[in-house]
Protein backbone atom coordinates (compact mmCIF):
# COMPACT_ATOMS: atom_id res chain seq x y z
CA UNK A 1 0.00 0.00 0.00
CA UNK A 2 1.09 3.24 -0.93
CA UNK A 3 1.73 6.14 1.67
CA UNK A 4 -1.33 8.53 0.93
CA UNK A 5 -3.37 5.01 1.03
CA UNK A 6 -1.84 4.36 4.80
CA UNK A 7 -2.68 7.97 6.43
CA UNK A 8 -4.98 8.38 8.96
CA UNK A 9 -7.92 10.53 7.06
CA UNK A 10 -9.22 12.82 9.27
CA UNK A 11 -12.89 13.87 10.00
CA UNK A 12 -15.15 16.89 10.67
CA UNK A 13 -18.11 17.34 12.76
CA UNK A 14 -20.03 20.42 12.58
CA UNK A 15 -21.88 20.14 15.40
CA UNK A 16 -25.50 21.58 16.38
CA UNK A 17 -25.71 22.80 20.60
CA UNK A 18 -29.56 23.89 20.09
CA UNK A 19 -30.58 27.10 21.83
CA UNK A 20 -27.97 26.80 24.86
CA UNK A 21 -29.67 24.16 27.37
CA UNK A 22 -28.13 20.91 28.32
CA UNK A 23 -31.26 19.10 28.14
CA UNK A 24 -32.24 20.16 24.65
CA UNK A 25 -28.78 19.67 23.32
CA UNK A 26 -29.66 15.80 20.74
CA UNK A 27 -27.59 12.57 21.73
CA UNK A 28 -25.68 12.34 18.43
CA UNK A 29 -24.09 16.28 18.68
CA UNK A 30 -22.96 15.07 22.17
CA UNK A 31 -21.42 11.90 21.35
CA UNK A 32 -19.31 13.86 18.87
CA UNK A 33 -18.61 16.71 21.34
CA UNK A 34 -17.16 13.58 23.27
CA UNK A 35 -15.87 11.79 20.78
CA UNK A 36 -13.28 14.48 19.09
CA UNK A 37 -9.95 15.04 19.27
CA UNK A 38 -10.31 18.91 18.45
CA UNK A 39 -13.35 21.16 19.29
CA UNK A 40 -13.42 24.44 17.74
CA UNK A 41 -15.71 27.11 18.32
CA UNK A 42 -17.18 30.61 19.36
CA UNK A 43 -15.91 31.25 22.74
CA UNK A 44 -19.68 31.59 24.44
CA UNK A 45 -20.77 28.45 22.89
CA UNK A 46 -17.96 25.90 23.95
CA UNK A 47 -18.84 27.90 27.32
CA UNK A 48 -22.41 26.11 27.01
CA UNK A 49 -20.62 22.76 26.65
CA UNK A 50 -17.51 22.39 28.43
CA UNK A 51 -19.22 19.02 30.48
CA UNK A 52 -19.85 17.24 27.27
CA UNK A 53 -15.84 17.42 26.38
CA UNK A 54 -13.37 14.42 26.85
CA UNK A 55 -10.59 15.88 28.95
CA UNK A 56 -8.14 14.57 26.55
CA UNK A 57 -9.63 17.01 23.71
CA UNK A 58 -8.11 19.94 22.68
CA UNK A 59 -10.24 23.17 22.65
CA UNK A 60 -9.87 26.01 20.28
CA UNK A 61 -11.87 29.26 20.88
CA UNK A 62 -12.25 32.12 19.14
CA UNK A 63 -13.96 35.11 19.09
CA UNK A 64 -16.37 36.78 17.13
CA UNK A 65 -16.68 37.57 13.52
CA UNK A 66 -14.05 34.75 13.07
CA UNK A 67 -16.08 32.27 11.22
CA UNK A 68 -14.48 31.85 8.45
CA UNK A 69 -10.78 31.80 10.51
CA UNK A 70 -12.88 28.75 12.88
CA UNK A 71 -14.20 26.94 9.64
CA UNK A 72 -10.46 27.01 7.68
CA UNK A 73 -8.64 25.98 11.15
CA UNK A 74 -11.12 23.06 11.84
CA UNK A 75 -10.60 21.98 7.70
CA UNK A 76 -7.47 22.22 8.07
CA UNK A 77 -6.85 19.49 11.43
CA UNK A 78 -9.47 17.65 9.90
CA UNK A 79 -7.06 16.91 6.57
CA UNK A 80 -4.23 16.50 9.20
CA UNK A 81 -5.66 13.49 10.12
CA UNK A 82 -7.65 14.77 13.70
CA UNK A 83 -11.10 13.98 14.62
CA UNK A 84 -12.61 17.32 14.49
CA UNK A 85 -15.91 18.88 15.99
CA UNK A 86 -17.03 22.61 14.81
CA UNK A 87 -19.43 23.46 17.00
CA UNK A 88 -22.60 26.06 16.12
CA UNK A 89 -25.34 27.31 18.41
CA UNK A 90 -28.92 26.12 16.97
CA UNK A 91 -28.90 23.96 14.13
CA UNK A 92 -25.54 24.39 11.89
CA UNK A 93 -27.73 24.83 8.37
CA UNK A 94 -29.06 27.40 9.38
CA UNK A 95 -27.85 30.78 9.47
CA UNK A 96 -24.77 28.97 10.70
CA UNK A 97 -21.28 27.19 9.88
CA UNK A 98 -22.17 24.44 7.95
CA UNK A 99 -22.29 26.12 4.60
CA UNK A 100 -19.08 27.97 4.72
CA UNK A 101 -17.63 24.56 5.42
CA UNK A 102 -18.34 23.56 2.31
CA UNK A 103 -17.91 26.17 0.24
CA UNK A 104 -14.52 26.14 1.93
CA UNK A 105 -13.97 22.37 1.64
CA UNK A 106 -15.08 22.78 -2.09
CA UNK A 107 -12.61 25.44 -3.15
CA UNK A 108 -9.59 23.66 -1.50
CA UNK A 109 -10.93 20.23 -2.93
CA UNK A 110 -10.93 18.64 0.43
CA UNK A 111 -11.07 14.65 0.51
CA UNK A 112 -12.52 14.01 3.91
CA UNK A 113 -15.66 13.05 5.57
CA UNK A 114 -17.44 16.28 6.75
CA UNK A 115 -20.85 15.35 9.04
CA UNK A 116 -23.67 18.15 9.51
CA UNK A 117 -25.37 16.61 12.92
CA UNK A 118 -28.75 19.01 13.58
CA UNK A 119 -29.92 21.02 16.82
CA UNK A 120 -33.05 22.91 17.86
CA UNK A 121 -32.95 25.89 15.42
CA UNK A 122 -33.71 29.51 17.71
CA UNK A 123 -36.44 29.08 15.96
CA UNK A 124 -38.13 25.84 16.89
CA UNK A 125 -37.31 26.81 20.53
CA UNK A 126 -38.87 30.36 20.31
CA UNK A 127 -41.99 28.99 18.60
CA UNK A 128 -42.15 25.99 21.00
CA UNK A 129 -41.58 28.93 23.69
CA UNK A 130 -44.48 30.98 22.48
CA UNK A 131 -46.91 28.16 21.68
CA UNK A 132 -47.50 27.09 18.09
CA UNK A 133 -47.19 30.02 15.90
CA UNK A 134 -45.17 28.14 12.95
CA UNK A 135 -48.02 25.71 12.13
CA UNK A 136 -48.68 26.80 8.91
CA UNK A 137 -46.54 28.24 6.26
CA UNK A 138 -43.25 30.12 7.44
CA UNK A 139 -40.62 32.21 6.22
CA UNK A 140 -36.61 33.00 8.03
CA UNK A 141 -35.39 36.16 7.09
CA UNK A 142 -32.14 37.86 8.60
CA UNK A 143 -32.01 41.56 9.07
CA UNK A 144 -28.32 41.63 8.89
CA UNK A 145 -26.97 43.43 6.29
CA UNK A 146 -23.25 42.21 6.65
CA UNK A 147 -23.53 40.14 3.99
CA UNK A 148 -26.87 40.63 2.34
CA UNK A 149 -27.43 43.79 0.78
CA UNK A 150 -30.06 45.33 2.37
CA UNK A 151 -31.73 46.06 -0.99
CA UNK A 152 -32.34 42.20 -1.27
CA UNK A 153 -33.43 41.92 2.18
CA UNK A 154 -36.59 44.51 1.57
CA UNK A 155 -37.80 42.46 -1.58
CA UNK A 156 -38.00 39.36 0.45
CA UNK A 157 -39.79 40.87 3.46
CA UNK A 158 -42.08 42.29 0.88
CA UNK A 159 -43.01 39.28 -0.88
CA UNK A 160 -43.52 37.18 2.51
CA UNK A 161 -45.16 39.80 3.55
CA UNK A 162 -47.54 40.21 1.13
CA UNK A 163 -47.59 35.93 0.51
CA UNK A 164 -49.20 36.43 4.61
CA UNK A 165 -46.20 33.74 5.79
CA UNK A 166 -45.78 34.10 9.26
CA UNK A 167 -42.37 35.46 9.60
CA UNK A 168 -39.79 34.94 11.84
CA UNK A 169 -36.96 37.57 11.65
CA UNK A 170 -33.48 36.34 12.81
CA UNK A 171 -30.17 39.22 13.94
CA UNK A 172 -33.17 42.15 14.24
CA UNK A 173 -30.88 44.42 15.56
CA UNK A 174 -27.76 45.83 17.22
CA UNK A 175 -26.11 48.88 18.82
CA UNK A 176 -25.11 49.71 15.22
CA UNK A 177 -28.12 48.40 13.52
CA UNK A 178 -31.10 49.98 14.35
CA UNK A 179 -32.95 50.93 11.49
CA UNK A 180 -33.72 47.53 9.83
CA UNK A 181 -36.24 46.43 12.27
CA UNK A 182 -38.44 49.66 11.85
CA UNK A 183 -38.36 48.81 8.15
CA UNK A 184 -38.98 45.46 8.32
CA UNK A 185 -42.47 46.85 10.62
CA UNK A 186 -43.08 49.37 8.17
CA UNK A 187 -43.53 46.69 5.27
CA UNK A 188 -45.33 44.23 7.55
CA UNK A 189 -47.47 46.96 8.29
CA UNK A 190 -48.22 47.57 4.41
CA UNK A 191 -49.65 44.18 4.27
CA UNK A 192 -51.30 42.85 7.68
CA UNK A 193 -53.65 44.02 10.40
CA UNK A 194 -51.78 46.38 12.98
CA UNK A 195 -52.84 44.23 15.83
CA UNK A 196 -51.43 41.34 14.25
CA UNK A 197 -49.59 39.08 17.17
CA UNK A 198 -45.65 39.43 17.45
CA UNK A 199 -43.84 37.77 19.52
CA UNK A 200 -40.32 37.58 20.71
CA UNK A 201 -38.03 35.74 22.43
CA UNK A 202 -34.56 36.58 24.08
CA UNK A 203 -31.99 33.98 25.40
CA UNK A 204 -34.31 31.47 24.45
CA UNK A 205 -34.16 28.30 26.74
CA UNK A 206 -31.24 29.80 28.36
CA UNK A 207 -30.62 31.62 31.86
CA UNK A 208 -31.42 35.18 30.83
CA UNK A 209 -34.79 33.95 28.66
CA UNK A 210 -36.87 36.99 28.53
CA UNK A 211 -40.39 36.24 26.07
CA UNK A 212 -43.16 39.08 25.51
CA UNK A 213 -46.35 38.52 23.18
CA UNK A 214 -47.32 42.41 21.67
CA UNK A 215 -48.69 43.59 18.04
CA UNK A 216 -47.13 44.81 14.86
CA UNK A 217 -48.48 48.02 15.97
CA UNK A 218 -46.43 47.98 19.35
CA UNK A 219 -43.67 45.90 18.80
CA UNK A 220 -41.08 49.04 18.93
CA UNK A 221 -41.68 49.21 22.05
CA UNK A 222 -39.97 45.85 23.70
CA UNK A 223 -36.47 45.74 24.03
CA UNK A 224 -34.99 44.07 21.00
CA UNK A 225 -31.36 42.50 20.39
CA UNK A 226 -28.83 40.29 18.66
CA UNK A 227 -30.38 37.82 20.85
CA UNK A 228 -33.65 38.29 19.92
CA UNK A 229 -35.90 36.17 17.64
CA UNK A 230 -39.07 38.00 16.51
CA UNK A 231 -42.12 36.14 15.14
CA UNK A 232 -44.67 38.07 13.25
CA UNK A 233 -47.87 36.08 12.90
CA UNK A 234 -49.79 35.73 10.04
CA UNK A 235 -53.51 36.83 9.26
CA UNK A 236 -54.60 33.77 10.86
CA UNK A 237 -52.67 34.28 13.96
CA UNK A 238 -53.93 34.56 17.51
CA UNK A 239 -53.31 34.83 21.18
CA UNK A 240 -54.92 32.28 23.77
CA UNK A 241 -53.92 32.58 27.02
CA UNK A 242 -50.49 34.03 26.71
CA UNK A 243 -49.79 31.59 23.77
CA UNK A 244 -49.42 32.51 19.88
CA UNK A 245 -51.11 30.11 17.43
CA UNK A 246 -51.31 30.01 13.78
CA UNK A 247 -54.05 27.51 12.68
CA UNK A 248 -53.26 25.27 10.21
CA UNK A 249 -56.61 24.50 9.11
CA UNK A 250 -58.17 21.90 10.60
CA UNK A 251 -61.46 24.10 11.79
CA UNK A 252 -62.09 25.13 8.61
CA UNK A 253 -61.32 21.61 6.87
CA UNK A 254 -63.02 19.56 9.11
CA UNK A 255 -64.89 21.66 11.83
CA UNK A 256 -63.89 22.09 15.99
């Protein structure tokens, strides 16, 4: 056998933590946590996780804004031969690491195995937090404009706006970004009922969980973060004791 055909190929994990608590963290993303020789991640989230590591692993942590730094280093031990976990609060697909990993594994041509292992998105926790307000037809749409142009951003909050998707609006703002979120209410405003119900969720399932149910009309007025999830309902949406529901069609299909 030849030399290349004896090496040790590495392999990468890009693991899923969920929303932040133990308990809703799935079985497979913590056998790899335990399993790898490497861990790599965002400083706050290997925080979150730091009981589910062998001893015997090393940890890499970076901060923010270093993505694509995290996603190149964890590549890069992976085709070293190392057992590798990336690690990505929610689910890794979305709005996450796992598709810079392969863009990044595509342009350098990488021969390895790379795994995508799911967690609780922000938003199945927020809706499951709220009550059921993703039953029927949904639509994810960042507000952050650091890589979207915010031109491109508008058109899609006006089409799922006027399509009546309940909308759930990811990054709605920071200490730099402020204006996107009164946008984003202005066009929602263009197409749906002023009392429609909004609700949102901070730190979901973690410590500092804050969760308030308000209207379109009102919705300036709640504190709103980087850590915020916002859920605008659709026409269809309604409140019932303290819980948001969007029907999915049931009464009018089959009678309640």
């Amino acid at each position: 056998m030849t030399t290349a055909q004896n090496r040790i190929k590495g392999s990468l994990a890009v693991v899923g933590l969920g929303p932040g608590a133990a308990d809703l963290m799935a079985p497979r993303a913590r056998a790899a946590l335990e399993a790898a020789e490497v861990v790599v991640g965002y400083r706050t989230y290997l925080d979150l996780v730091r009981d589910c590591l062998n001893p015997a692993s090393e940890v890499l942590a970076s901060s923010m804004m270093q993505e694509i730094d995290r996603c190149r280093t964890a590549l890069a031990l992976a085709g070293q031969g190392k057992k590798v976990a990336l690690v990505c609060g929610g689910d890794p697909g979305i709005y996450a690491m796992a598709g810079l990993v392969f863009e990044l594994a595509q342009a350098a041509d990488a021969d390895l195995p790379i795994d995508v292992i799911p967690g609780i998105a922000a938003l199945n926790a927020c809706a499951a937090i709220l009550g059921a307000p993703l039953m029927h037809d949904f639509a994810a749409i960042s507000l952050s404009d650091l890589m979207t142009p915010w031109e491109l951003i508008e058109r899609r909050l006006e089409a799922v706006a006027a399509a009546d998707f309940v909308v759930v609006l990811y990054n709605p703002k920071s200490k730099k970004r402020t204006d996107q979120i009164v946008r984003a209410r202005e066009i929602m405003l263009a197409h749906r009922s002023p009392t429609t119900p909004v609700g949102i969720v901070s730190g979901a399932a973690r410590e500092h969980e804050t969760v308030r149910l308000t209207t379109l009309d009102r919705m300036l007025g709640e504190e709103i973060g980087m850590q915020t999830t916002v859920i605008v309902g659709n026409s269809q949406t309604f409140v019932w004791r303290d819980r948001m529901v969007t029907p999915r069609g049931y009464g009018r299909k089959y009678g309640l």
